[in-house]
N, C-alpha and C. Protein backbone atom coordinates (compact mmCIF):
# COMPACT_ATOMS: atom_id res chain seq x y z
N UNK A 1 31.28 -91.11 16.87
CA UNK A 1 30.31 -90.23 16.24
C UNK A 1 29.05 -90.08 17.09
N UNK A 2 29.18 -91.18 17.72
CA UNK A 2 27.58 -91.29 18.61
C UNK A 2 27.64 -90.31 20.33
N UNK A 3 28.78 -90.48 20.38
CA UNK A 3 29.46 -89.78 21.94
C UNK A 3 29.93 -88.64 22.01
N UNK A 4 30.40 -88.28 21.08
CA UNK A 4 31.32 -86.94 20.69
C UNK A 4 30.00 -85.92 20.10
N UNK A 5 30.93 -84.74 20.16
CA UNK A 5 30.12 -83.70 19.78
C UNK A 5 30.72 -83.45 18.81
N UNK A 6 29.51 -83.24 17.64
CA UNK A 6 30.03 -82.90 16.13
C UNK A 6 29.25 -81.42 16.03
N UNK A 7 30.03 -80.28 15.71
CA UNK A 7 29.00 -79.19 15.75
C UNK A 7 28.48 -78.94 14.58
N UNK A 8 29.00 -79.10 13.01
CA UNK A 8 27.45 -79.37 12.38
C UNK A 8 26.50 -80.13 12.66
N UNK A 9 26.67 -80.91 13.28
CA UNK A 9 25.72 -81.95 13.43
C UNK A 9 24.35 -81.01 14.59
N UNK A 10 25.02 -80.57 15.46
CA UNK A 10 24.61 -79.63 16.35
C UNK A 10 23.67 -78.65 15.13
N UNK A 11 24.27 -77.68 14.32
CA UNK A 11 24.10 -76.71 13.59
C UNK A 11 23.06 -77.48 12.78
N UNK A 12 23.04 -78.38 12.28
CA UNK A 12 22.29 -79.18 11.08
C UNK A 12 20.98 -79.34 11.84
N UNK A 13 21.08 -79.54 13.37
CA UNK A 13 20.04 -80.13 14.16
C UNK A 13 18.18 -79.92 13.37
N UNK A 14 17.79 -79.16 13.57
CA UNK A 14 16.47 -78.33 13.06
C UNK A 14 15.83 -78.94 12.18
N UNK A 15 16.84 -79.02 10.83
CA UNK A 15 16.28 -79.81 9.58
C UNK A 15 16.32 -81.87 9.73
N UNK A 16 17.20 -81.89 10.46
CA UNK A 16 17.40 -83.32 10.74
C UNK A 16 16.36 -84.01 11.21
N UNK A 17 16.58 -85.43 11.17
CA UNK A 17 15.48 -86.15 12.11
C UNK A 17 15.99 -86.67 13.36
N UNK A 18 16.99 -86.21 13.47
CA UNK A 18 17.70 -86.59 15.23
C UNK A 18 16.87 -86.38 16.03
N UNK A 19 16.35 -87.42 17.16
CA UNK A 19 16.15 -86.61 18.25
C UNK A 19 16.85 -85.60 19.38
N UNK A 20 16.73 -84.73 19.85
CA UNK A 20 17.03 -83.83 20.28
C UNK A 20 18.06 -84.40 21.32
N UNK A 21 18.07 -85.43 22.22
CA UNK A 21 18.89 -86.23 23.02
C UNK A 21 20.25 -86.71 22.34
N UNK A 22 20.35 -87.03 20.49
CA UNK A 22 21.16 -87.35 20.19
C UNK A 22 22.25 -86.03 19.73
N UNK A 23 21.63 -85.18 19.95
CA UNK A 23 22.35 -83.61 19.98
C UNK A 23 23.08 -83.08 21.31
N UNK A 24 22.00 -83.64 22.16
CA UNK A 24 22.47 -82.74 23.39
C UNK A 24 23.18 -83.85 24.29
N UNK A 25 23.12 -84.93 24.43
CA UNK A 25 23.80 -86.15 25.07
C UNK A 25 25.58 -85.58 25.47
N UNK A 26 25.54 -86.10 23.79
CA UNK A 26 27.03 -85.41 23.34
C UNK A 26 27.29 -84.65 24.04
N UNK A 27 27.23 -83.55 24.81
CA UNK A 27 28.05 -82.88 25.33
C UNK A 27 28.10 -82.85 26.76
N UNK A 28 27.61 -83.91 27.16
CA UNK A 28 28.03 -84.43 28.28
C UNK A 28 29.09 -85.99 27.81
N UNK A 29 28.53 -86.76 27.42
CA UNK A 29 29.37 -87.80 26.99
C UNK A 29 30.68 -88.03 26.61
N UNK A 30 30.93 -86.47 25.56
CA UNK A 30 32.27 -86.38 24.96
C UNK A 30 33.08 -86.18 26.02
N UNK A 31 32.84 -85.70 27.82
CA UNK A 31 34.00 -85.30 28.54
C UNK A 31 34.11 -86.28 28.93
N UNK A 32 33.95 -87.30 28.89
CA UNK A 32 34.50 -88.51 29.34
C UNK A 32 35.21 -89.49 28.47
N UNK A 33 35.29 -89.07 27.16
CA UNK A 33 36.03 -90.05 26.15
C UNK A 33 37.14 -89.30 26.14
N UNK A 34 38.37 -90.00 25.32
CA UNK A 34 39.58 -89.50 24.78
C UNK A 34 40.14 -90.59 23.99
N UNK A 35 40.64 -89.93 23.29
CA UNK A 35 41.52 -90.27 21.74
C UNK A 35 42.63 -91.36 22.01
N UNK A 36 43.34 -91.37 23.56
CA UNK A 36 44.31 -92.56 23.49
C UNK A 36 44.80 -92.47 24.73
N UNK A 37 45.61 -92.71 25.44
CA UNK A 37 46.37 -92.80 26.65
C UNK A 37 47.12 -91.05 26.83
N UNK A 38 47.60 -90.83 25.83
CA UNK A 38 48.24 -89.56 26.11
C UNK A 38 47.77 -88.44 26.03
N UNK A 39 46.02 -88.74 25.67
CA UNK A 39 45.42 -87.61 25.86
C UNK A 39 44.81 -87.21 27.33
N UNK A 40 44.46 -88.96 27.35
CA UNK A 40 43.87 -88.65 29.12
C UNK A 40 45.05 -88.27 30.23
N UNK A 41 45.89 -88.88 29.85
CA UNK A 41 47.03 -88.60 30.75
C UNK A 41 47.73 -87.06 30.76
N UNK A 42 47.78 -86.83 29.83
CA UNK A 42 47.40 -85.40 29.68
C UNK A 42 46.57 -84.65 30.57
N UNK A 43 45.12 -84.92 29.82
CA UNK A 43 44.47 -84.20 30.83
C UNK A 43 44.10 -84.61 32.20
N UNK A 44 44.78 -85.60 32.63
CA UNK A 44 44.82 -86.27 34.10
C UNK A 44 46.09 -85.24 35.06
N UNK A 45 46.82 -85.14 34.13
CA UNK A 45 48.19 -84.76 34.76
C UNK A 45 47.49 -82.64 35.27
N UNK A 46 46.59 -82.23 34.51
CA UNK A 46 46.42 -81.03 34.25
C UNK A 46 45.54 -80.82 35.80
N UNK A 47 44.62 -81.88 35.61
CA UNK A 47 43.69 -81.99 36.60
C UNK A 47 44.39 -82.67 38.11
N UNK A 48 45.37 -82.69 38.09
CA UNK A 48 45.45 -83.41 39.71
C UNK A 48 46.87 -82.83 39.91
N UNK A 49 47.30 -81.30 39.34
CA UNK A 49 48.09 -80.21 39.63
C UNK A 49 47.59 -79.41 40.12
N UNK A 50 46.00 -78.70 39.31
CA UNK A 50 45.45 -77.56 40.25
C UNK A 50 43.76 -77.84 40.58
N UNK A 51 43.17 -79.45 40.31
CA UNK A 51 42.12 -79.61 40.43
C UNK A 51 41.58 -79.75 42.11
N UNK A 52 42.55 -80.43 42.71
CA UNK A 52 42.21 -80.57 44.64
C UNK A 52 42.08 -79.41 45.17
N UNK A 53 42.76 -78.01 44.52
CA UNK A 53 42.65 -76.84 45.14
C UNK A 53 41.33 -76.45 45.03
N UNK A 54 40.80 -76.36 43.63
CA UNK A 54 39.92 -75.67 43.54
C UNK A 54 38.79 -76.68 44.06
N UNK A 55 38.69 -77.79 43.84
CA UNK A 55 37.82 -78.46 44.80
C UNK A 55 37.47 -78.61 46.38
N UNK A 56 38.64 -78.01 46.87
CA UNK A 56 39.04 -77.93 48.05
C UNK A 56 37.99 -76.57 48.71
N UNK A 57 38.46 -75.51 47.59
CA UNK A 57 37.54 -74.42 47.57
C UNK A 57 35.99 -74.14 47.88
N UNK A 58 35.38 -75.58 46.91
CA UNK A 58 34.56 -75.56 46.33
C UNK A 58 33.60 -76.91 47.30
N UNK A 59 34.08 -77.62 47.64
CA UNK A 59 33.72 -78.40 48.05
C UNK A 59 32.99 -79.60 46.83
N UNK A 60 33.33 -80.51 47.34
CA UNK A 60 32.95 -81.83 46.62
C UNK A 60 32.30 -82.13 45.60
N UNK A 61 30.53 -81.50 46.21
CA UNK A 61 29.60 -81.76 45.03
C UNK A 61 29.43 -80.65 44.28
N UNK A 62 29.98 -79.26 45.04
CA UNK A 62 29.67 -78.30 43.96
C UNK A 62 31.23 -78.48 43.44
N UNK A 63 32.11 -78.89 43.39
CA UNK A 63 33.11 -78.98 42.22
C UNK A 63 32.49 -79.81 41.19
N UNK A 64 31.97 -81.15 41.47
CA UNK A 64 31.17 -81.87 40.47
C UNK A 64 30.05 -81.28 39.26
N UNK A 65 29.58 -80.39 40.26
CA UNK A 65 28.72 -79.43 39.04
C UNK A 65 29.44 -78.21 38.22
N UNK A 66 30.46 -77.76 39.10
CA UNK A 66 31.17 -76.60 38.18
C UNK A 66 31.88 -77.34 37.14
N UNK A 67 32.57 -78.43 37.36
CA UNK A 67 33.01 -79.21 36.34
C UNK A 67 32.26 -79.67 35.41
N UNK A 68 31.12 -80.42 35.58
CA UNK A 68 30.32 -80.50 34.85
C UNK A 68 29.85 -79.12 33.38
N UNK A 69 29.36 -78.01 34.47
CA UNK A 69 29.30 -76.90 33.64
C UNK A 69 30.11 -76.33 32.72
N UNK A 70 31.25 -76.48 33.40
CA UNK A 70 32.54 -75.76 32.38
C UNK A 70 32.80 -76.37 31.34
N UNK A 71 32.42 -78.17 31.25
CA UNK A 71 32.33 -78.75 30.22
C UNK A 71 31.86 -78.65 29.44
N UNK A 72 30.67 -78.61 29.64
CA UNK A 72 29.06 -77.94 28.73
C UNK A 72 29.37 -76.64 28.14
N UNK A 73 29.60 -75.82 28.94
CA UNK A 73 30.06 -74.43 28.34
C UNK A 73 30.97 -74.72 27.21
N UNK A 74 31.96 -75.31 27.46
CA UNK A 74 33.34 -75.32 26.41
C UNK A 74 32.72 -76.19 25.44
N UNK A 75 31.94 -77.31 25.52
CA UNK A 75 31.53 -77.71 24.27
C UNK A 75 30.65 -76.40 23.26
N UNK A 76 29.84 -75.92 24.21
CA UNK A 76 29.30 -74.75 23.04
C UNK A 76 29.94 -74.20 22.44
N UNK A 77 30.94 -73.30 23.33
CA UNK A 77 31.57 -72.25 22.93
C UNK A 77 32.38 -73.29 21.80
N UNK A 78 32.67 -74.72 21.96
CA UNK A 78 33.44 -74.93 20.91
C UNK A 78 32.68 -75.64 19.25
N UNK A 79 31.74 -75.37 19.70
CA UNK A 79 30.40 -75.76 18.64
C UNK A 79 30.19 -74.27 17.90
N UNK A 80 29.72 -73.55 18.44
CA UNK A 80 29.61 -71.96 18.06
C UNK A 80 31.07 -71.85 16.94
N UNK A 81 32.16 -71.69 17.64
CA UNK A 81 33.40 -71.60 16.68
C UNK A 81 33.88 -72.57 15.43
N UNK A 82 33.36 -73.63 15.95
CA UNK A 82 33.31 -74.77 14.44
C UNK A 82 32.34 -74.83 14.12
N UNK A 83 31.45 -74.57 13.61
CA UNK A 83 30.14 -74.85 13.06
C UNK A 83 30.01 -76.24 12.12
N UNK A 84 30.68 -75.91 11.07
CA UNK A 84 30.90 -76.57 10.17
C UNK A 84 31.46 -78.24 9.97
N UNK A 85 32.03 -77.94 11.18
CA UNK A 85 33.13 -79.02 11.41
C UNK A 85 32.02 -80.56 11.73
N UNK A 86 32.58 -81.48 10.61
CA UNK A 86 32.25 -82.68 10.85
C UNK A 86 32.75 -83.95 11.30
N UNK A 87 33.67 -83.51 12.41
CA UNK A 87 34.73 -84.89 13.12
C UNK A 87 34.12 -84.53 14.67
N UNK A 88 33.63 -85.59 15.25
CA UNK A 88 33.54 -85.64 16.63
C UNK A 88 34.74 -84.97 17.77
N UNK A 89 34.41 -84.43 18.79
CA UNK A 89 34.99 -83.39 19.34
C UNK A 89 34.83 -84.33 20.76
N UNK A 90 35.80 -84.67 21.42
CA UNK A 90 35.76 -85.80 23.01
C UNK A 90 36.57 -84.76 23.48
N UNK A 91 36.76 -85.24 24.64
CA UNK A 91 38.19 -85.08 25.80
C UNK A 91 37.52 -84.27 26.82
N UNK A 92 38.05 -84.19 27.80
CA UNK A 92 38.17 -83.41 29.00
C UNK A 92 38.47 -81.99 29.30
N UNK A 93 39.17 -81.91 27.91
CA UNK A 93 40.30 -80.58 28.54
C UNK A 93 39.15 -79.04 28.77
N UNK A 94 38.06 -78.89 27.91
CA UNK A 94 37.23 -77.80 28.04
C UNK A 94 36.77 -77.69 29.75
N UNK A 95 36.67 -78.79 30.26
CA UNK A 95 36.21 -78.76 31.54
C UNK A 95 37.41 -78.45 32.74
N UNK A 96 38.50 -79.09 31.86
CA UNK A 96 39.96 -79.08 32.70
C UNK A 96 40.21 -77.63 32.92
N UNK A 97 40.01 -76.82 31.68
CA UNK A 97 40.46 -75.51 31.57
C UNK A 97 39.42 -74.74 32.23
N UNK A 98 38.06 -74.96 32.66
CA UNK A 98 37.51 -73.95 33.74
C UNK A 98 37.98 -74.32 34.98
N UNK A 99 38.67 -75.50 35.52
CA UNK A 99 39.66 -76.01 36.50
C UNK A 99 40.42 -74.51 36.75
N UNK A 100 41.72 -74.39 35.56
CA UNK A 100 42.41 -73.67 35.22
C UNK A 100 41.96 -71.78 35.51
N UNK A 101 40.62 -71.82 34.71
CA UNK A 101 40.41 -70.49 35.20
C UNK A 101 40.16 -69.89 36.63
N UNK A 102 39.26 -71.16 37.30
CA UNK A 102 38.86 -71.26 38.45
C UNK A 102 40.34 -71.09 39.41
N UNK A 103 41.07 -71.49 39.56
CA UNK A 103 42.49 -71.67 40.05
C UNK A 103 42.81 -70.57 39.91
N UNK A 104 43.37 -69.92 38.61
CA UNK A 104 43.65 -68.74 38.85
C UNK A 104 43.22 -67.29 39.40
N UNK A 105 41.82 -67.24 39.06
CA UNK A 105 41.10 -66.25 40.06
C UNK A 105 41.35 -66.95 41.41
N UNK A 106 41.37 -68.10 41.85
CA UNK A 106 41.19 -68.56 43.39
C UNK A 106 42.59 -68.29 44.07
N UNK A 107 43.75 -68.76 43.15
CA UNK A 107 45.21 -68.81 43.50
C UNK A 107 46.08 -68.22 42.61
N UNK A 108 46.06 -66.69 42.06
CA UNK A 108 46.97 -66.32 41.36
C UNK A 108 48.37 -66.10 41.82
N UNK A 109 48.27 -66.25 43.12
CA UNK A 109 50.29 -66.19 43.62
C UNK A 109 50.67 -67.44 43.86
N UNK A 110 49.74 -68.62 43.40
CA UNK A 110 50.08 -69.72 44.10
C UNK A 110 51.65 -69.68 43.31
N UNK A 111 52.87 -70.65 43.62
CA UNK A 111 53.70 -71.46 43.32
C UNK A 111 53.73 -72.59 42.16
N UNK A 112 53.74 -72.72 41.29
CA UNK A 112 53.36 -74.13 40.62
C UNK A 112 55.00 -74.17 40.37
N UNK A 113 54.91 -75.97 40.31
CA UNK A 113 56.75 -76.11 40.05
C UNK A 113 55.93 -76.66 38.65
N UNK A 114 57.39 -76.25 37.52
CA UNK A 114 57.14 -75.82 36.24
C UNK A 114 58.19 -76.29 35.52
N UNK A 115 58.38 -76.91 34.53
CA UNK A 115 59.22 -77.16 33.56
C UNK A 115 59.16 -76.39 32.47
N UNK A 116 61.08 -75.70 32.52
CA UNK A 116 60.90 -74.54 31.79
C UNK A 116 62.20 -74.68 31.14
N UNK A 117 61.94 -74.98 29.34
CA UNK A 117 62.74 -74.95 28.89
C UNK A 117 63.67 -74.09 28.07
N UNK A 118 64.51 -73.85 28.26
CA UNK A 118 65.27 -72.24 27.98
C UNK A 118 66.62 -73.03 27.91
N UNK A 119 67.39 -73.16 26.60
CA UNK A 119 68.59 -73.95 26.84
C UNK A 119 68.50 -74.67 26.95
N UNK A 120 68.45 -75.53 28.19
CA UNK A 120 67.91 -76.70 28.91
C UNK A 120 66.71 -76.61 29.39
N UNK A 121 66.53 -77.91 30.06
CA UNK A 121 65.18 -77.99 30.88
C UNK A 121 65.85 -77.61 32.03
N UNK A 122 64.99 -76.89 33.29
CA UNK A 122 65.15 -77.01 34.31
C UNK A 122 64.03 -76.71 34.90
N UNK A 123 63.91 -77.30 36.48
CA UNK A 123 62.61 -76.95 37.27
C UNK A 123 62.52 -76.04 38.32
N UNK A 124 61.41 -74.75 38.34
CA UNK A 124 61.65 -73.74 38.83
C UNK A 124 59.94 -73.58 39.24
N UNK A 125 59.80 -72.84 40.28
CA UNK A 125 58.47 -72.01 40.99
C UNK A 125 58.36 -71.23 40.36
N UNK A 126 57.18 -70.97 39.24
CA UNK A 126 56.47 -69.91 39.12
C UNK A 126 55.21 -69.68 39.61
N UNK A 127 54.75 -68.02 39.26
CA UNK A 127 53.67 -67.98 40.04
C UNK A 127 52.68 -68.55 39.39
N UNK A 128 51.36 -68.89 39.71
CA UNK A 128 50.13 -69.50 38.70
C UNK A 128 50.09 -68.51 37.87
N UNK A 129 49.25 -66.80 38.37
CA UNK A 129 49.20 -65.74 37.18
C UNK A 129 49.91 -65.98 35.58
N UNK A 130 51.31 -66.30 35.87
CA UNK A 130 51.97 -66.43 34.78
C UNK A 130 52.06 -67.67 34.02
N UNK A 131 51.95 -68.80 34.76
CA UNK A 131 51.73 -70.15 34.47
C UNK A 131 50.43 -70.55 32.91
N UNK A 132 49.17 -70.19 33.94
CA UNK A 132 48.20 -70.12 33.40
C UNK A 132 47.95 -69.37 32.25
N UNK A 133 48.47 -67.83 32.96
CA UNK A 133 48.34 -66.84 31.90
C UNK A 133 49.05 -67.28 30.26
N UNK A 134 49.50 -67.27 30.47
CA UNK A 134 50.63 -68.11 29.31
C UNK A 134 49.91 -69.43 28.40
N UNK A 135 49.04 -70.03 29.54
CA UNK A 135 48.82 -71.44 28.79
C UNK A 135 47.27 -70.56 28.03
N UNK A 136 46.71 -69.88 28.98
CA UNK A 136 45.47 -69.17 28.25
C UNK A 136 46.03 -68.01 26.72
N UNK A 137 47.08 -67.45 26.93
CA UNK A 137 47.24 -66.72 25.65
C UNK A 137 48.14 -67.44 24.80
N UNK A 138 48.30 -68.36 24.69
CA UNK A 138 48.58 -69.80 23.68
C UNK A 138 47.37 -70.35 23.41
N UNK A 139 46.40 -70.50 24.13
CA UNK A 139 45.47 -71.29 23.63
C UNK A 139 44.32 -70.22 22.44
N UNK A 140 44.46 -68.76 23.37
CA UNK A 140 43.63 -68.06 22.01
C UNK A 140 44.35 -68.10 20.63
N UNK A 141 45.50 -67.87 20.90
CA UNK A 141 46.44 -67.42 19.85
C UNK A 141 46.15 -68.91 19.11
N UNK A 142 46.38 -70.01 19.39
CA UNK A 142 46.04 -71.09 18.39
C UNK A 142 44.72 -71.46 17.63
N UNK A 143 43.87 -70.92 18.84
CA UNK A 143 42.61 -70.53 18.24
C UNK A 143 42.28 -69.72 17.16
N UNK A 144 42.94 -68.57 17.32
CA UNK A 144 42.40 -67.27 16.40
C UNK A 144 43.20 -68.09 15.02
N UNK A 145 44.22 -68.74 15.04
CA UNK A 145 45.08 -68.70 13.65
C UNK A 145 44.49 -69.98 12.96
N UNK A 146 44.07 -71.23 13.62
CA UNK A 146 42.81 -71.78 13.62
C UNK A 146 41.64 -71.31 12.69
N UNK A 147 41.11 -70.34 13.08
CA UNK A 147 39.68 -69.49 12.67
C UNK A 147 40.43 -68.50 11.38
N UNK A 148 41.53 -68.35 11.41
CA UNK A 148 42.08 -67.89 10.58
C UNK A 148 42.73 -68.49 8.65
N UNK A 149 42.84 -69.71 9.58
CA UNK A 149 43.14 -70.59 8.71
C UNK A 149 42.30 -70.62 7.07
N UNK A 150 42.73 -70.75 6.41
CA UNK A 150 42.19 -71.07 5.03
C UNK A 150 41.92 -72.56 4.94
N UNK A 151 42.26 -73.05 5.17
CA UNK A 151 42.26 -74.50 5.12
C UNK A 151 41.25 -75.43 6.05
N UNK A 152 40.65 -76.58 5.50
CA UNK A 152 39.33 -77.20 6.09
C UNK A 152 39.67 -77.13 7.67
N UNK A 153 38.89 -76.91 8.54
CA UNK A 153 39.22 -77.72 9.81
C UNK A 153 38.54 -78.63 9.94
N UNK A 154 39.68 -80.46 9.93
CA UNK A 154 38.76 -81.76 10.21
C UNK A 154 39.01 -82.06 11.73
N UNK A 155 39.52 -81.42 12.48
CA UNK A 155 39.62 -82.01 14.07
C UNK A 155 40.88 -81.95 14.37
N UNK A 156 41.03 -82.51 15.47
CA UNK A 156 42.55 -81.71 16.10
C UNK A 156 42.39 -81.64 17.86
N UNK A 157 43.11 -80.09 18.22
CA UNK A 157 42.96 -79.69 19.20
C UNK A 157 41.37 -78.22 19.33
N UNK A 158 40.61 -79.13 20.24
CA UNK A 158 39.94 -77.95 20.46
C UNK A 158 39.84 -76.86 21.11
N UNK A 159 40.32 -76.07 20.68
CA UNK A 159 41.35 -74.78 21.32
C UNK A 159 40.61 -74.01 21.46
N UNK A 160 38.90 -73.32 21.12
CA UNK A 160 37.79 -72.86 21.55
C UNK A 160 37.04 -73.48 22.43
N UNK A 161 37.14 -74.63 23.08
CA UNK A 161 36.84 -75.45 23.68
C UNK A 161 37.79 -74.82 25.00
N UNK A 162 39.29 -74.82 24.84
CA UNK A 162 39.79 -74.93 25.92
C UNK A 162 39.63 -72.87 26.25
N UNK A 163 39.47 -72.59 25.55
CA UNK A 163 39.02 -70.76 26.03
C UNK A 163 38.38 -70.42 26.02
N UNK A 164 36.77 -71.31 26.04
CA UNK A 164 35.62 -71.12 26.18
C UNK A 164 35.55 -72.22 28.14
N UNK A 165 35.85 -72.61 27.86
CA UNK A 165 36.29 -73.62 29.60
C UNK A 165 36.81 -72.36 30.47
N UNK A 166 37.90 -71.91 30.08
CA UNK A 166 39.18 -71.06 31.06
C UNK A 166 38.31 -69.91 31.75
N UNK A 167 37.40 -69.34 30.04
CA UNK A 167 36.55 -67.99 31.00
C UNK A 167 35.62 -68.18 31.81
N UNK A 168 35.12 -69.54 31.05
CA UNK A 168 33.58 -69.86 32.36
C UNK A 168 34.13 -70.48 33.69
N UNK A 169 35.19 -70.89 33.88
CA UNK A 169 35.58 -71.29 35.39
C UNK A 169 35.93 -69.93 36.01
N UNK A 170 36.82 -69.16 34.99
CA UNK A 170 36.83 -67.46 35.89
C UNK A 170 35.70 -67.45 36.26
N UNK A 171 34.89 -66.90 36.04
CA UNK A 171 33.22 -66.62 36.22
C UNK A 171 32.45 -67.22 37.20
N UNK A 172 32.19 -68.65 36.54
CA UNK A 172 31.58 -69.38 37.44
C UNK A 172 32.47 -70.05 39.06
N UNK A 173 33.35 -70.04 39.54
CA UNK A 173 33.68 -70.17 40.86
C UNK A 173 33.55 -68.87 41.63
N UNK A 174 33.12 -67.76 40.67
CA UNK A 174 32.77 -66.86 42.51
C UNK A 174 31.41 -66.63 42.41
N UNK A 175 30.74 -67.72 41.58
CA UNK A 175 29.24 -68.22 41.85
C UNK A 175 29.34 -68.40 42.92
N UNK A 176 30.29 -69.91 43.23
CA UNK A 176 29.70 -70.98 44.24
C UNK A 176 30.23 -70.04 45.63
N UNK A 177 29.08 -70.48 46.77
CA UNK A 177 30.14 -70.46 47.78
C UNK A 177 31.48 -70.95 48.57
N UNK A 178 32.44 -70.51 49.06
CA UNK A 178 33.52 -70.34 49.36
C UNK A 178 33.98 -71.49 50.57
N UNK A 179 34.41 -73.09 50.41
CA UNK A 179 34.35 -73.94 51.53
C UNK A 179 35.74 -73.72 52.23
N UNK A 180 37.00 -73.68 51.59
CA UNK A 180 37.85 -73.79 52.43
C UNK A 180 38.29 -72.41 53.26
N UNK A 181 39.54 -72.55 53.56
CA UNK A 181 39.78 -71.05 54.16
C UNK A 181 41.39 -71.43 53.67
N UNK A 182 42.10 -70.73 53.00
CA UNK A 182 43.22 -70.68 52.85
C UNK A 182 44.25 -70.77 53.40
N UNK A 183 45.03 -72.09 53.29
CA UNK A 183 45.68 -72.70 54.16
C UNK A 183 47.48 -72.28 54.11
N UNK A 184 47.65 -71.75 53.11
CA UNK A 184 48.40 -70.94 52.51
C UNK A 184 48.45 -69.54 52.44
N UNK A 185 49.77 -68.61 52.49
CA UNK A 185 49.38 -67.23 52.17
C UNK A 185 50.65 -67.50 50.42
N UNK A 186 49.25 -66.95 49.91
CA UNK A 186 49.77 -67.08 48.09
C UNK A 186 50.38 -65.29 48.21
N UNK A 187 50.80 -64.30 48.90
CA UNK A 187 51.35 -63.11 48.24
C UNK A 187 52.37 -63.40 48.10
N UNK A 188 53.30 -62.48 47.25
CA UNK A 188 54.49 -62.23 46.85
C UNK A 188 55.31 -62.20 48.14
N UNK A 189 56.16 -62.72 48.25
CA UNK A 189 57.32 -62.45 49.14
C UNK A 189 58.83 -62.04 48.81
């Protein structure tokens, strides 16, 4: 409760006697907690598929701050969409997913090997465009039905979190300037 971001708590702020640090902390703090092993691993596994690229891009310390930011961002954007909501909000993934956006504006022909289950599982190269694209219009779509919902939201997946992350890494990486030079040719062949 003390680490996490609760966005009534956020919303409540004004009338409260919080200090202002115990509002805004949180959303730096929460990207570093998680719920259990399979969440970090999770978002470990997300981050060290397309995170070296875009760091690579980006170079070192300004990946540190775009990450940083995209975190911050996705906590708002995921505060703004829950307002109400009174269960602490942790994890990584809002920051993971401007990773994600960042990547795909940087590498949309990249290759990603992909587990794709159809029948069976099997493992196949797709391009990122579609990879991503896919994981971003799943994540609104869970969102919107989410916001749609009749029913309380007490916590879960923060799925405004992760599409409030995806757009600000679009965005924010053709802020930074440009470190690597493409070591790869990502077109279609």
């Amino acid at each position: 409760m003390h680490h996490g971001v609760v966005p009534a708590a956020v919303f409540a702020w004004p009338q409260s006697n919080l200090p202002v640090s115990a509002i805004a902390l949180p959303f730096l703090t929460s990207m570093f907690l998680h719920a259990g092993w399979l969440h970090l691993i999770g978002n470990m596994w997300y981050l060290w598929i397309f995170g070296d690229n875009v760091e690579d891009r980006l170079g070192h310390f300004n990946y540190l701050i775009f990450y940083l930011l995209c975190g911050l961002g996705a906590g708002i954007v995921h505060t703004v969409f829950n307002y109400n909501v009174n269960v602490p909000s942790i994890g990584a993934s809002g920051a993971i997913a401007g990773v994600l956006g960042a990547y795909l504006v940087s590498y949309p022909f990249a290759r990603v090997l992909t587990l794709v289950p159809i029948f069976f599982i099997f493992v196949t190269e797709i391009p990122a465009i579609l990879v991503l694209g896919l994981w971003f219009v799943m994540q609104f779509l869970y969102g919107a039905t989410a916001l749609a919902s009749t029913t309380a939201n007490t916590g879960g997946v923060a799925w405004w979190a992760h599409v409030g992350g995806f757009v600000i890494g679009m965005i924010l990486v053709g802020l930074f300037p440009r470190k690597d030079r493409p070591r790869y040719d990502y077109s279609w062949r």
